[in-house]
C-alpha atoms as a PDB file:
ATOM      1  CA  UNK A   1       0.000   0.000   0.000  1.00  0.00           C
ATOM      2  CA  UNK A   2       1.192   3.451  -0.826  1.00  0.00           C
ATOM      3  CA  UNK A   3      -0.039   6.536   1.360  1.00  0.00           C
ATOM      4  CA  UNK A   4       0.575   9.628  -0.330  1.00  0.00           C
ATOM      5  CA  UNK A   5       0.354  12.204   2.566  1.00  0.00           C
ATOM      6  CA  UNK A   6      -0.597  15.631   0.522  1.00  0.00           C
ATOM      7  CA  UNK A   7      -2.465  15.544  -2.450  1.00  0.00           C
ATOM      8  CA  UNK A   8      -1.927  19.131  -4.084  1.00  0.00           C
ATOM      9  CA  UNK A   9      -0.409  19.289  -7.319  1.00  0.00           C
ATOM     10  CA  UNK A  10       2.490  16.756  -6.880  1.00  0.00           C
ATOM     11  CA  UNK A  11       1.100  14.460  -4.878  1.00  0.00           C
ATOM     12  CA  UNK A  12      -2.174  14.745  -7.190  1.00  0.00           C
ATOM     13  CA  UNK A  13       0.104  14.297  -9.808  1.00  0.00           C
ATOM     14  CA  UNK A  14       1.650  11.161  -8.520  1.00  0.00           C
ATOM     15  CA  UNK A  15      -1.067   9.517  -7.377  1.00  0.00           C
ATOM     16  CA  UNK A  16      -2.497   9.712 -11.014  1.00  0.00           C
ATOM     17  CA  UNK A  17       1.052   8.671 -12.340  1.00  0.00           C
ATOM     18  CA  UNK A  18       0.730   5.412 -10.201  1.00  0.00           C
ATOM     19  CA  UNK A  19      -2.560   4.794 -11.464  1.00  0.00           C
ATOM     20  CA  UNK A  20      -1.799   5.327 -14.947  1.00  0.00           C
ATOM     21  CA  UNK A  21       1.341   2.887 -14.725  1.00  0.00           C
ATOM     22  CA  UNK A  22      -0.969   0.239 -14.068  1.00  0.00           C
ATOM     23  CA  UNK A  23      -1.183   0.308 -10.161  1.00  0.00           C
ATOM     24  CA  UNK A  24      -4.940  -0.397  -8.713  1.00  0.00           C
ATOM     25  CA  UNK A  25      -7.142   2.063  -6.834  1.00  0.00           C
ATOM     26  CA  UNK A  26      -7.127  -0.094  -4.079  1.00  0.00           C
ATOM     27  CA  UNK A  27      -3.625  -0.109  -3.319  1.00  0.00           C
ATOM     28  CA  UNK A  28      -2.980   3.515  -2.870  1.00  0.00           C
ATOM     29  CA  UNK A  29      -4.785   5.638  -0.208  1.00  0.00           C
ATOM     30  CA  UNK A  30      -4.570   9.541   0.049  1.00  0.00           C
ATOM     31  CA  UNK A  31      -4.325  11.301   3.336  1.00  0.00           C
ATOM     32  CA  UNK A  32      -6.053  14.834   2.741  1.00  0.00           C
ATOM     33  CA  UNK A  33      -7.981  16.886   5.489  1.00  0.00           C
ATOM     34  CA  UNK A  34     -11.401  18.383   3.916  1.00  0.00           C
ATOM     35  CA  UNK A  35     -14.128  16.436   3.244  1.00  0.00           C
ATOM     36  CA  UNK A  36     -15.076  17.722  -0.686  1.00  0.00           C
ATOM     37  CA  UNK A  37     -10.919  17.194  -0.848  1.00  0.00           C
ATOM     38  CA  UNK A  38     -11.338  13.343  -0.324  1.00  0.00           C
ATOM     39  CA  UNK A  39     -15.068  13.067  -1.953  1.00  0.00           C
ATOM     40  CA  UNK A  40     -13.333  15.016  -5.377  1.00  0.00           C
ATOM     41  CA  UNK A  41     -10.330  12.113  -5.367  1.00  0.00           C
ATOM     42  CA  UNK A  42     -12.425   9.452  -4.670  1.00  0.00           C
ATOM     43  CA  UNK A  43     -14.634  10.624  -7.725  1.00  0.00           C
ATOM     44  CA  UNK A  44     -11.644  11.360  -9.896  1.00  0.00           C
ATOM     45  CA  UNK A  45      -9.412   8.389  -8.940  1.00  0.00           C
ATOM     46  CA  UNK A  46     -11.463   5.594  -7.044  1.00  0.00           C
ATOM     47  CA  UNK A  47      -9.054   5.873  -4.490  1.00  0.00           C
ATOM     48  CA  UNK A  48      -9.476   5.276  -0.302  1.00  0.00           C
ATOM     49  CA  UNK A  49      -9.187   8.765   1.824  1.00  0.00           C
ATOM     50  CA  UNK A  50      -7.702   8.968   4.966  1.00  0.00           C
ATOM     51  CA  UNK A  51      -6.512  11.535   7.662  1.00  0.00           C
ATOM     52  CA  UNK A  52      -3.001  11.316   8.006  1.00  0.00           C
ATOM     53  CA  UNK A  53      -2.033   8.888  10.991  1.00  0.00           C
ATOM     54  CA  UNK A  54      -4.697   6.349   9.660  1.00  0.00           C
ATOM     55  CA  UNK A  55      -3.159   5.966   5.894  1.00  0.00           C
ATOM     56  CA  UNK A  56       0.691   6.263   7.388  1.00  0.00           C
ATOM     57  CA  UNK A  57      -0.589   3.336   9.283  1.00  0.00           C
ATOM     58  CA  UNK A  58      -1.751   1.066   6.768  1.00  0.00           C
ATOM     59  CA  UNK A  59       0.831   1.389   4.131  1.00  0.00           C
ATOM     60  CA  UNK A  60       4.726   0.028   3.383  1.00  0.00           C
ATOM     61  CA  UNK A  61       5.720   3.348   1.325  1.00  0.00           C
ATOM     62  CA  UNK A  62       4.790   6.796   2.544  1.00  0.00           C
ATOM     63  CA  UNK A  63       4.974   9.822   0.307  1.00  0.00           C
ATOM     64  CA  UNK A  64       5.273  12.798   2.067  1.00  0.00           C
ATOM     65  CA  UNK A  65       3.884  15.814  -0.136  1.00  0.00           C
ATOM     66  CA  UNK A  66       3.615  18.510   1.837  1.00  0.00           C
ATOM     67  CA  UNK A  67       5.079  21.807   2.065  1.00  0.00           C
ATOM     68  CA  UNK A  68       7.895  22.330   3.934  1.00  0.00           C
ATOM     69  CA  UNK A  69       6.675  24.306   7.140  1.00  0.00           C
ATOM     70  CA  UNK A  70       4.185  21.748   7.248  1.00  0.00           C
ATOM     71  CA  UNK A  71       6.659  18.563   7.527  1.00  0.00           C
ATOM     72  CA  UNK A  72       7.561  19.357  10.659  1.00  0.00           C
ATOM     73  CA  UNK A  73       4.243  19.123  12.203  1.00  0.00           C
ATOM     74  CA  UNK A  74       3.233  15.616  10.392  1.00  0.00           C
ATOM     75  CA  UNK A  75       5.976  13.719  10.789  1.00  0.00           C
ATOM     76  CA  UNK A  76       5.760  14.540  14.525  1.00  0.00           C
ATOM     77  CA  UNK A  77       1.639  12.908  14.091  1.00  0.00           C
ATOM     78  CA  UNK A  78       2.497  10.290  12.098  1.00  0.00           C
ATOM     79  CA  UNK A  79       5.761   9.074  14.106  1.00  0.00           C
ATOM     80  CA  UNK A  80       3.837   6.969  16.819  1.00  0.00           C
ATOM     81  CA  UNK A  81       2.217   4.611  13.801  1.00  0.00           C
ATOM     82  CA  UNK A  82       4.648   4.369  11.630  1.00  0.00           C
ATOM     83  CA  UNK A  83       5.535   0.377  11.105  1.00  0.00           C
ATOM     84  CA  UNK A  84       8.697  -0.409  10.995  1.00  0.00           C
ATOM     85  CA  UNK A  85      10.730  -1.034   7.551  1.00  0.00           C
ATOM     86  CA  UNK A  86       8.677   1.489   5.629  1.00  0.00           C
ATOM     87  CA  UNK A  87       9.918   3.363   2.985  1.00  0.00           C
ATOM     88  CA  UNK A  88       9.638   7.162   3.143  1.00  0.00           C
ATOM     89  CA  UNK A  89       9.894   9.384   0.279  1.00  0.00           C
ATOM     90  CA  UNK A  90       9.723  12.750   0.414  1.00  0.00           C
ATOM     91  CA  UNK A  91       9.079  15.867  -2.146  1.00  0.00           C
ATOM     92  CA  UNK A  92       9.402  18.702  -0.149  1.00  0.00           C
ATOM     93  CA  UNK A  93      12.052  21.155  -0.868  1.00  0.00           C
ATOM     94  CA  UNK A  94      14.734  21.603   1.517  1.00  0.00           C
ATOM     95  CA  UNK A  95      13.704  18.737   3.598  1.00  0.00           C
ATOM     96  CA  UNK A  96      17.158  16.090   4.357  1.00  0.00           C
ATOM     97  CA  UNK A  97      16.646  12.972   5.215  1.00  0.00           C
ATOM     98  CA  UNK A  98      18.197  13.659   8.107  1.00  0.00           C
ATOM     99  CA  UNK A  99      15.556  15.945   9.596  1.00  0.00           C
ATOM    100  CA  UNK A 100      12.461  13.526   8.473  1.00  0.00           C
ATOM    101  CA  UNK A 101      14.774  10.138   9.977  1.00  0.00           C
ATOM    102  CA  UNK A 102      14.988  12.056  13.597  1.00  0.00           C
ATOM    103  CA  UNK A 103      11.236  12.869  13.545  1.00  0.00           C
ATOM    104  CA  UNK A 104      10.759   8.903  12.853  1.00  0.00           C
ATOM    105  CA  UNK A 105      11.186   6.205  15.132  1.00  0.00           C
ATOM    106  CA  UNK A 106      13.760   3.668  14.357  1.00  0.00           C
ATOM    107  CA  UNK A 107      16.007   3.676  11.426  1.00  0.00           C
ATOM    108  CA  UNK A 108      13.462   3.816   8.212  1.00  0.00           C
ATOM    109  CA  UNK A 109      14.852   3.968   5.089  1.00  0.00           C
ATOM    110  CA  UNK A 110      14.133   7.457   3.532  1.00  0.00           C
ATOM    111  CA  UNK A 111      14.268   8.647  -0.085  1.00  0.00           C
ATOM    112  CA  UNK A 112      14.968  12.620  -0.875  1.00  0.00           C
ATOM    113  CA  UNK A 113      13.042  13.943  -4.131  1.00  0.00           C
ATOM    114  CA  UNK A 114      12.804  17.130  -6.448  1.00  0.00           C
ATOM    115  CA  UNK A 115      10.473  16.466  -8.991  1.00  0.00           C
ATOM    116  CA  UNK A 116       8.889  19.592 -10.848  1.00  0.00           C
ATOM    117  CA  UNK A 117       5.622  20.484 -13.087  1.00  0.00           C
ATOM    118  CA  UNK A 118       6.161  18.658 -15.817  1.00  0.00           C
ATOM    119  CA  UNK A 119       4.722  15.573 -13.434  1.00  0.00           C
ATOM    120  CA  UNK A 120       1.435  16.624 -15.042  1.00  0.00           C
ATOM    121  CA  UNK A 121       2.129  16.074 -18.266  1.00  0.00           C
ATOM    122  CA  UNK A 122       4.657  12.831 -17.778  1.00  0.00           C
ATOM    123  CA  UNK A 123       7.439  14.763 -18.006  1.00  0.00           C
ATOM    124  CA  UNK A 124       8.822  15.721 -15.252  1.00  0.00           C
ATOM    125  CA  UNK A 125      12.853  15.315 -14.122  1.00  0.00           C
ATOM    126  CA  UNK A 126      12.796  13.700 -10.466  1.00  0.00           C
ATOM    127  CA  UNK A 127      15.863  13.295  -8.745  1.00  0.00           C
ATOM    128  CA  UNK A 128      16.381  11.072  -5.765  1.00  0.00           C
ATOM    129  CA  UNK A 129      19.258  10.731  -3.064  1.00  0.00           C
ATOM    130  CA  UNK A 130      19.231   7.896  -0.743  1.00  0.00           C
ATOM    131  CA  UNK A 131      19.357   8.576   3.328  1.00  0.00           C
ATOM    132  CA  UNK A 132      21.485   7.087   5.648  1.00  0.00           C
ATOM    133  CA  UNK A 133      19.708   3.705   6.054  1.00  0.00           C
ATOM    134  CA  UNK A 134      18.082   4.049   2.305  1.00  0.00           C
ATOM    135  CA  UNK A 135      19.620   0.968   0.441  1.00  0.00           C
ATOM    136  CA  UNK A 136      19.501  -0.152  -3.285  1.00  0.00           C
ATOM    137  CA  UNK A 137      16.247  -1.875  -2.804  1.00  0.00           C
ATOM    138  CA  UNK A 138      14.576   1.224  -1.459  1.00  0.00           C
ATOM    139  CA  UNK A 139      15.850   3.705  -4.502  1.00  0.00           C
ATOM    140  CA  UNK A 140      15.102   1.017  -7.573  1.00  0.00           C
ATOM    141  CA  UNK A 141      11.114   1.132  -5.456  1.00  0.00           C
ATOM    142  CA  UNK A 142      11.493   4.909  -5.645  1.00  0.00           C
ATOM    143  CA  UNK A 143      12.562   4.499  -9.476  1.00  0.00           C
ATOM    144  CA  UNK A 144       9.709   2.636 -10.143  1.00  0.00           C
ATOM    145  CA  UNK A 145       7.354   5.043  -8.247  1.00  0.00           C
ATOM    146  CA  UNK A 146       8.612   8.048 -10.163  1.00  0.00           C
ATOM    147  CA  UNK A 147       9.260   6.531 -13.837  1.00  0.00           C
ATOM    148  CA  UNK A 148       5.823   6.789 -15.346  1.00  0.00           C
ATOM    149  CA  UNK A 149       5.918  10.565 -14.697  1.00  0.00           C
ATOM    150  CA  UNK A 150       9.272  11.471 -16.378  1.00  0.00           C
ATOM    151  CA  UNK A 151      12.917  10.281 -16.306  1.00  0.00           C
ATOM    152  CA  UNK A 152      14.209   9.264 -12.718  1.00  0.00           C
ATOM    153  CA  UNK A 153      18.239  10.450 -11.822  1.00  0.00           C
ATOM    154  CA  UNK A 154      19.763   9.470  -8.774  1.00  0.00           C
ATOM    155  CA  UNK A 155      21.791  12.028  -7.447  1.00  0.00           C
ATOM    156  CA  UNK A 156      24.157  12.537  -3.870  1.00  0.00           C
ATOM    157  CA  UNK A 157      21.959  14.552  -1.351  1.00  0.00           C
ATOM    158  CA  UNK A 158      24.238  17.087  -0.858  1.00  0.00           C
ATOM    159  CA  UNK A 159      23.969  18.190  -4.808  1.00  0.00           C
ATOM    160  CA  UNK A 160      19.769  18.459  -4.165  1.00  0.00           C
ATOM    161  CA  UNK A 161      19.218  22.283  -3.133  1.00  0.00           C
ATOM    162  CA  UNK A 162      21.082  22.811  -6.925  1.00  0.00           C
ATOM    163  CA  UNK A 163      19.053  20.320  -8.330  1.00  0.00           C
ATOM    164  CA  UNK A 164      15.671  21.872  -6.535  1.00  0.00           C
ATOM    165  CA  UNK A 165      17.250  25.295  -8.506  1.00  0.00           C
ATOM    166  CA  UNK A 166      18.377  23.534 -11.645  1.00  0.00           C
ATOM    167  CA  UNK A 167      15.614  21.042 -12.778  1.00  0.00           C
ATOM    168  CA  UNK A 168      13.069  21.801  -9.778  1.00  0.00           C
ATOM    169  CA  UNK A 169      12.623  25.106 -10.553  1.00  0.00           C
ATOM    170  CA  UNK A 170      13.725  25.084 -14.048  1.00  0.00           C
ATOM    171  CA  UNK A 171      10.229  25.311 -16.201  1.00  0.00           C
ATOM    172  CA  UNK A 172       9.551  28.633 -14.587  1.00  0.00           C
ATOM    173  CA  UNK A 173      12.802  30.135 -16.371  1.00  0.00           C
ATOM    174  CA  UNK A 174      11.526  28.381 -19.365  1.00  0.00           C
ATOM    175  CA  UNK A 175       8.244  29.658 -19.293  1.00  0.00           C
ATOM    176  CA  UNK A 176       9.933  33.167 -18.431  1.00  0.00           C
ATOM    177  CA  UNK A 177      11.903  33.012 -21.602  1.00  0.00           C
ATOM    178  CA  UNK A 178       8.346  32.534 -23.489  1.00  0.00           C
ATOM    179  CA  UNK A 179       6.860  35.384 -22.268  1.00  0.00           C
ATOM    180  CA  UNK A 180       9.429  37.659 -22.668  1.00  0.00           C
ATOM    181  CA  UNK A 181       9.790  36.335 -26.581  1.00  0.00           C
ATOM    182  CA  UNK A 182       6.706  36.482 -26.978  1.00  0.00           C
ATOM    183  CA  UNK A 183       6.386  40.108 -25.409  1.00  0.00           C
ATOM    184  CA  UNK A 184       9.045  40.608 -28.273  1.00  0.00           C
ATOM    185  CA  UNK A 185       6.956  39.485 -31.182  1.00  0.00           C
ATOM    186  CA  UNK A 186       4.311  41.900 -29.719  1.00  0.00           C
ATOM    187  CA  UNK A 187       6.811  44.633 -30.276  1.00  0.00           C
ATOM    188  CA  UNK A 188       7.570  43.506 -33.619  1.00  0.00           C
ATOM    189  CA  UNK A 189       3.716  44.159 -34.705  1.00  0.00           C
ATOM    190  CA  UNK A 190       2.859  40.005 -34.464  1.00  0.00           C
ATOM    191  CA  UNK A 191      -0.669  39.016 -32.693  1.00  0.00           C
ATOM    192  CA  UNK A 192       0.390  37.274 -29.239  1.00  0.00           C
ATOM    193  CA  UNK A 193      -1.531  34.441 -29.841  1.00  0.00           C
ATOM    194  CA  UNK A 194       0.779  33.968 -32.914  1.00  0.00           C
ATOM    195  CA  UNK A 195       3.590  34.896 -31.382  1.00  0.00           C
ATOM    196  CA  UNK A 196       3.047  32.275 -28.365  1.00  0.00           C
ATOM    197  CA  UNK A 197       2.586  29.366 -31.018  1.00  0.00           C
ATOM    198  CA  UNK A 198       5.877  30.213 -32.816  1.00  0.00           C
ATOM    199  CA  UNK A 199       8.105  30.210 -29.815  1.00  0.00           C
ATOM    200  CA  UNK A 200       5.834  27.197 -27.860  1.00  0.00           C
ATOM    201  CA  UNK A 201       6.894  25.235 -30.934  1.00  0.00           C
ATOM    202  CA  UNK A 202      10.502  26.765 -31.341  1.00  0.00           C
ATOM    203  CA  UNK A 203      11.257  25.778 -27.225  1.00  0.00           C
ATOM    204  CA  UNK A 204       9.310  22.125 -28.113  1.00  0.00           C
ATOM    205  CA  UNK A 205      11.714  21.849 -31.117  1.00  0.00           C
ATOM    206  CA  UNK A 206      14.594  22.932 -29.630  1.00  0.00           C
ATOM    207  CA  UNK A 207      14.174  20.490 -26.647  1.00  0.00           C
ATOM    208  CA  UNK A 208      13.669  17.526 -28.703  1.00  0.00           C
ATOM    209  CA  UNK A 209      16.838  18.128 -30.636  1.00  0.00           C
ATOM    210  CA  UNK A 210      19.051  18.210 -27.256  1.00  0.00           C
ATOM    211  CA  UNK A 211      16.900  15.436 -26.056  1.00  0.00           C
ATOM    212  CA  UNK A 212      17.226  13.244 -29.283  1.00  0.00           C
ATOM    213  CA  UNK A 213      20.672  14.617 -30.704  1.00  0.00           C
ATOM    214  CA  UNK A 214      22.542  13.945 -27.956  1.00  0.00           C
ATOM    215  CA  UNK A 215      24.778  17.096 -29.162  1.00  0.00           C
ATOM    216  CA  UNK A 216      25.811  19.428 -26.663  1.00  0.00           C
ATOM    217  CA  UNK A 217      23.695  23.023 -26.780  1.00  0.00           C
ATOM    218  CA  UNK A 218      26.874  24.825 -27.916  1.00  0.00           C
ATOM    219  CA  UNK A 219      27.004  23.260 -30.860  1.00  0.00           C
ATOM    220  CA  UNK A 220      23.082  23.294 -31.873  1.00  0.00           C
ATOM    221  CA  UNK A 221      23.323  26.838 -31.062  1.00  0.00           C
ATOM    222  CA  UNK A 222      26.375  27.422 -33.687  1.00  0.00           C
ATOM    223  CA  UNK A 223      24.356  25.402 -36.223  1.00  0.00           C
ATOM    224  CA  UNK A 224      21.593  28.421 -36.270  1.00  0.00           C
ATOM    225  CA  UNK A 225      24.491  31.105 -35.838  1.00  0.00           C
ATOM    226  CA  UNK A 226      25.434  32.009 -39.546  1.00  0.00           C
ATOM    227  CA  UNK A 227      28.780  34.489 -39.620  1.00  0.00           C
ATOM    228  CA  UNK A 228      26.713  37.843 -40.354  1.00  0.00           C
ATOM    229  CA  UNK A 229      23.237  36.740 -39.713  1.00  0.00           C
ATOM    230  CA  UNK A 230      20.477  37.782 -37.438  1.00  0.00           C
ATOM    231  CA  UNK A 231      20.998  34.905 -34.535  1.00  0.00           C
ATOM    232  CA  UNK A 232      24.712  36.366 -34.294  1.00  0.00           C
ATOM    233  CA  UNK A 233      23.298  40.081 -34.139  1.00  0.00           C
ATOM    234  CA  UNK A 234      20.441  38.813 -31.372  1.00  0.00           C
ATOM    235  CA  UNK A 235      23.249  36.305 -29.254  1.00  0.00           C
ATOM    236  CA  UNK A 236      25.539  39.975 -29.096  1.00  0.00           C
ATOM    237  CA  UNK A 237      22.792  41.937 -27.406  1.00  0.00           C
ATOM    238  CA  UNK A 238      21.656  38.893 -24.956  1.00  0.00           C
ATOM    239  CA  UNK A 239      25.937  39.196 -24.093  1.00  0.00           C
ATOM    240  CA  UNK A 240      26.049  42.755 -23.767  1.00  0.00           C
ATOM    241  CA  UNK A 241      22.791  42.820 -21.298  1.00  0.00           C
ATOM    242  CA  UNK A 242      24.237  39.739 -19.238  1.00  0.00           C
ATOM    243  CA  UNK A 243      21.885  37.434 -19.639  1.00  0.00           C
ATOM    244  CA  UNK A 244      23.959  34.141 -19.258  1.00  0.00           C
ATOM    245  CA  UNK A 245      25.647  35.951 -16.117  1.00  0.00           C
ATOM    246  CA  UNK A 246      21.994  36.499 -15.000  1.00  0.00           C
ATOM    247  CA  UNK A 247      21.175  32.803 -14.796  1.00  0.00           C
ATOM    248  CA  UNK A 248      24.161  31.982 -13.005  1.00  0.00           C
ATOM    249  CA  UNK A 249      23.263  34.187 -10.170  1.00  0.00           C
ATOM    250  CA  UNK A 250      19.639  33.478 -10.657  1.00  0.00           C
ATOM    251  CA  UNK A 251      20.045  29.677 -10.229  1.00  0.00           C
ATOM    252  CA  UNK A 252      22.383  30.111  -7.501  1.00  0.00           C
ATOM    253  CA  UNK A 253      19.581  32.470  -5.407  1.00  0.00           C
ATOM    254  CA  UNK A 254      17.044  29.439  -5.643  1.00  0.00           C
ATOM    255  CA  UNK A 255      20.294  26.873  -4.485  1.00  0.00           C
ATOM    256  CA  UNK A 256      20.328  29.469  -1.598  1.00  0.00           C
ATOM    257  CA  UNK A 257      17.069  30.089  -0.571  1.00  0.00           C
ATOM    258  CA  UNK A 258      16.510  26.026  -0.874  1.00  0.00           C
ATOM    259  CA  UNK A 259      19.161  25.908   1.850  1.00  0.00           C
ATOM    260  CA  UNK A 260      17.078  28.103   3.718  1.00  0.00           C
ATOM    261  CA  UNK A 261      14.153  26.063   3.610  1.00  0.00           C
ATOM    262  CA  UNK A 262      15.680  23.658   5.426  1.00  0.00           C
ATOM    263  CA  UNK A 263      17.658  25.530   7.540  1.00  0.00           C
ATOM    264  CA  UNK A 264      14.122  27.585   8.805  1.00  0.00           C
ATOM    265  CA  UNK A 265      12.819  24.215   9.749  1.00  0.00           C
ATOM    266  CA  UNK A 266      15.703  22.999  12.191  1.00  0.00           C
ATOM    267  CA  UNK A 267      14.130  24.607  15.447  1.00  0.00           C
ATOM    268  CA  UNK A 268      10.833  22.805  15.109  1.00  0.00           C
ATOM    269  CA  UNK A 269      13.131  19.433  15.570  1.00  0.00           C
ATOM    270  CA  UNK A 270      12.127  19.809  19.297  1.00  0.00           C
ATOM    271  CA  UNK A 271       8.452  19.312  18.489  1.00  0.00           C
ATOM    272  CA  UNK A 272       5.499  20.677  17.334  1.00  0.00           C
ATOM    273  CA  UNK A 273       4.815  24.333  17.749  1.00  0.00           C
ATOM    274  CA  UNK A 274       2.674  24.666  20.504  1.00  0.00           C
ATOM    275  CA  UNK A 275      -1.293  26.245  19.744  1.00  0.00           C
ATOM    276  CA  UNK A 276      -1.546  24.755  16.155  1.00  0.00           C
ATOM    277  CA  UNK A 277      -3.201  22.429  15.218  1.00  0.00           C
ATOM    278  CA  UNK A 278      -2.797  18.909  14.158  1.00  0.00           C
ATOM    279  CA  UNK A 279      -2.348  18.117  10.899  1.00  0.00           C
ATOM    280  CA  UNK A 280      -4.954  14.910  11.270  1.00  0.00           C
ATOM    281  CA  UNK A 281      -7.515  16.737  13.421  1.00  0.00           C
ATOM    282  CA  UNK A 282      -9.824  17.091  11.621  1.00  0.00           C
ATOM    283  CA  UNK A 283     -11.427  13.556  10.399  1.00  0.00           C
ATOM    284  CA  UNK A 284     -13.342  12.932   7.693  1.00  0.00           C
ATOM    285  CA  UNK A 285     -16.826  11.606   7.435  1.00  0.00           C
ATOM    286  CA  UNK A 286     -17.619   8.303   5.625  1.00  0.00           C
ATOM    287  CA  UNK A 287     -14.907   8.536   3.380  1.00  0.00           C
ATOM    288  CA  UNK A 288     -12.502   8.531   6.684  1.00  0.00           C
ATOM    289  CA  UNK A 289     -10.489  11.393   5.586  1.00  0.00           C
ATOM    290  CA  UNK A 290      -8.863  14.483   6.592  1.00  0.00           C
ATOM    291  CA  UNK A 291      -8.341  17.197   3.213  1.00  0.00           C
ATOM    292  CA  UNK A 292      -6.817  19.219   1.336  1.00  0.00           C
ATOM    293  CA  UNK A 293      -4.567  20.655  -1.579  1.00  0.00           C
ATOM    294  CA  UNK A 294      -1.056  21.721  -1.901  1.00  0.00           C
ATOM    295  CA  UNK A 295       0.595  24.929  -3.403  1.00  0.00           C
ATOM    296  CA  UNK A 296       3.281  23.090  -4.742  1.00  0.00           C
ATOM    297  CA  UNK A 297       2.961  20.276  -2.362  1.00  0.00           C
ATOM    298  CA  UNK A 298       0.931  19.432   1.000  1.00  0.00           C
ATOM    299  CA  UNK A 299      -2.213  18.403   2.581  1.00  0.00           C
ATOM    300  CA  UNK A 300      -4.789  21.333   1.900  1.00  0.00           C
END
């Protein structure tokens, strides 16, 4: 049984992954905390609702989904249930395995994560770092887990804030570079729903060469750059107004404030902040639930 514990837009996106890759409605469960959250997957999915402590106890692989100022919180509700030998995976940002294996009783195998967007579309880059008692068995089950929603790389923990910058964060400078082309062919007197199909197309294109090519970028980009021509003229001005420079600091912010994530989270290690409320409070009617969406990831 797999519990995913947050069922916003990645764990949403998961659980449809699993279900897609063949996986039965029975055998996942979905820990949310509202009601119409649990009645809407149910609907959508066919799949069992839950408040948190009841799905962490009935399944063998947990998926925590949640944001990270939440994590804190459920791991300290879930940590009296948990059986032992269960695999955790998380996909919170900024989260080590090091803070989610002290909030859990015994030594559980846990499995870092940065996935990103694309999940919703099968595309998404997930990488995954194995904790301290995380063997070979427990990343090939978070392999399989992840594979039907894009390509699966494992990676050393200490290289995941860059990868939550790099690849987790990654389509939003993408989808910044459309707008501001397309803001361009504005300028240039095109209609912007022209201009948006053009460069949707020309990104789509251009990612399916590096993809299928195999050629490094440098040299796809010198096959467009004629001695003379306009991509020359165009590459000068992106040079002269720093945009390459601009990424490198940009991506190196988000490594940064992914640090930070974590490092905000370290003084809730000595338990729950008192006057809030639990995370699994709030139960669920028939369906036995407890709701919610996540932002980018957490029980809603």
């Amino acid at each position: 049984m797999i519990a995913i514990l947050g069922t916003g837009k990645m764990g949403e996106a998961l659980l449809s992954g699993l279900l897609r890759a063949g996986r039965p409605p029975s055998a996942v469960v979905a820990a949310v905390r509202r009601e119409e959250r649990a009645a809407e997957l149910h609907e959508r999915y066919g799949v069992q609702a839950a408040d948190a402590t009841s799905a962490a106890k009935m399944a063998d692989t947990l998926v925590l989904a949640v944001k990270p100022q939440d994590m804190g919180r459920l791991l300290d509700e879930i940590a009296p249930v948990v059986p032992a030998g269960t695999l955790v995976i998380s996909v919170a940002a900024g989260i080590t395995t090091e803070f989610i294996g002290q909030r859990l009783p015994g030594q559980l195998p846990v499995v870092r994560v940065m996935s990103n967007t694309p999940v919703l579309v099968d595309e998404a880059m997930s990488v995954i770092s194995a904790g301290a008692h995380a063997g070979e068995e427990h990343l090939r089950r978070a392999e399989e887990l992840l594979s039907p929603v894009g390509k699966v790389l494992r990676i050393p923990e200490s290289q995941q804030d860059a990868a939550t910058a790099l690849s987790g964060s990654g389509p939003a400078y993408v989808y910044y570079l459309v707008e501001s082309m397309v803001d361009a062919g504005i300028l240039l007197g095109m209609a912007r729903g022209t201009a948006l199909e053009m460069v949707i197309q020309a990104v789509y294109g251009a990612a399916t060469m590096l993809r299928e090519s195999g050629e490094h970028p440098v040299i796809l980009r010198e096959a467009v750059t004629s001695p003379g021509g306009t991509t020359i003229s165009a590459i000068r001005e992106l040079e002269k107004h720093g945009v390459r420079a601009a990424f490198l600091a940009a991506i190196e912010a988000a490594r940064d404030r992914g640090r930070e994530l974590g490092a905000d989270l370290r003084p809730q290690s000595l338990g729950a902040i008192p006057g809030q409320q639990s995370l699994g409070s709030q139960r669920l009617g028939k369906l036995g639930g407890s709701s919610g969406g996540l932002a980018h990831a957490g029980l809603g």
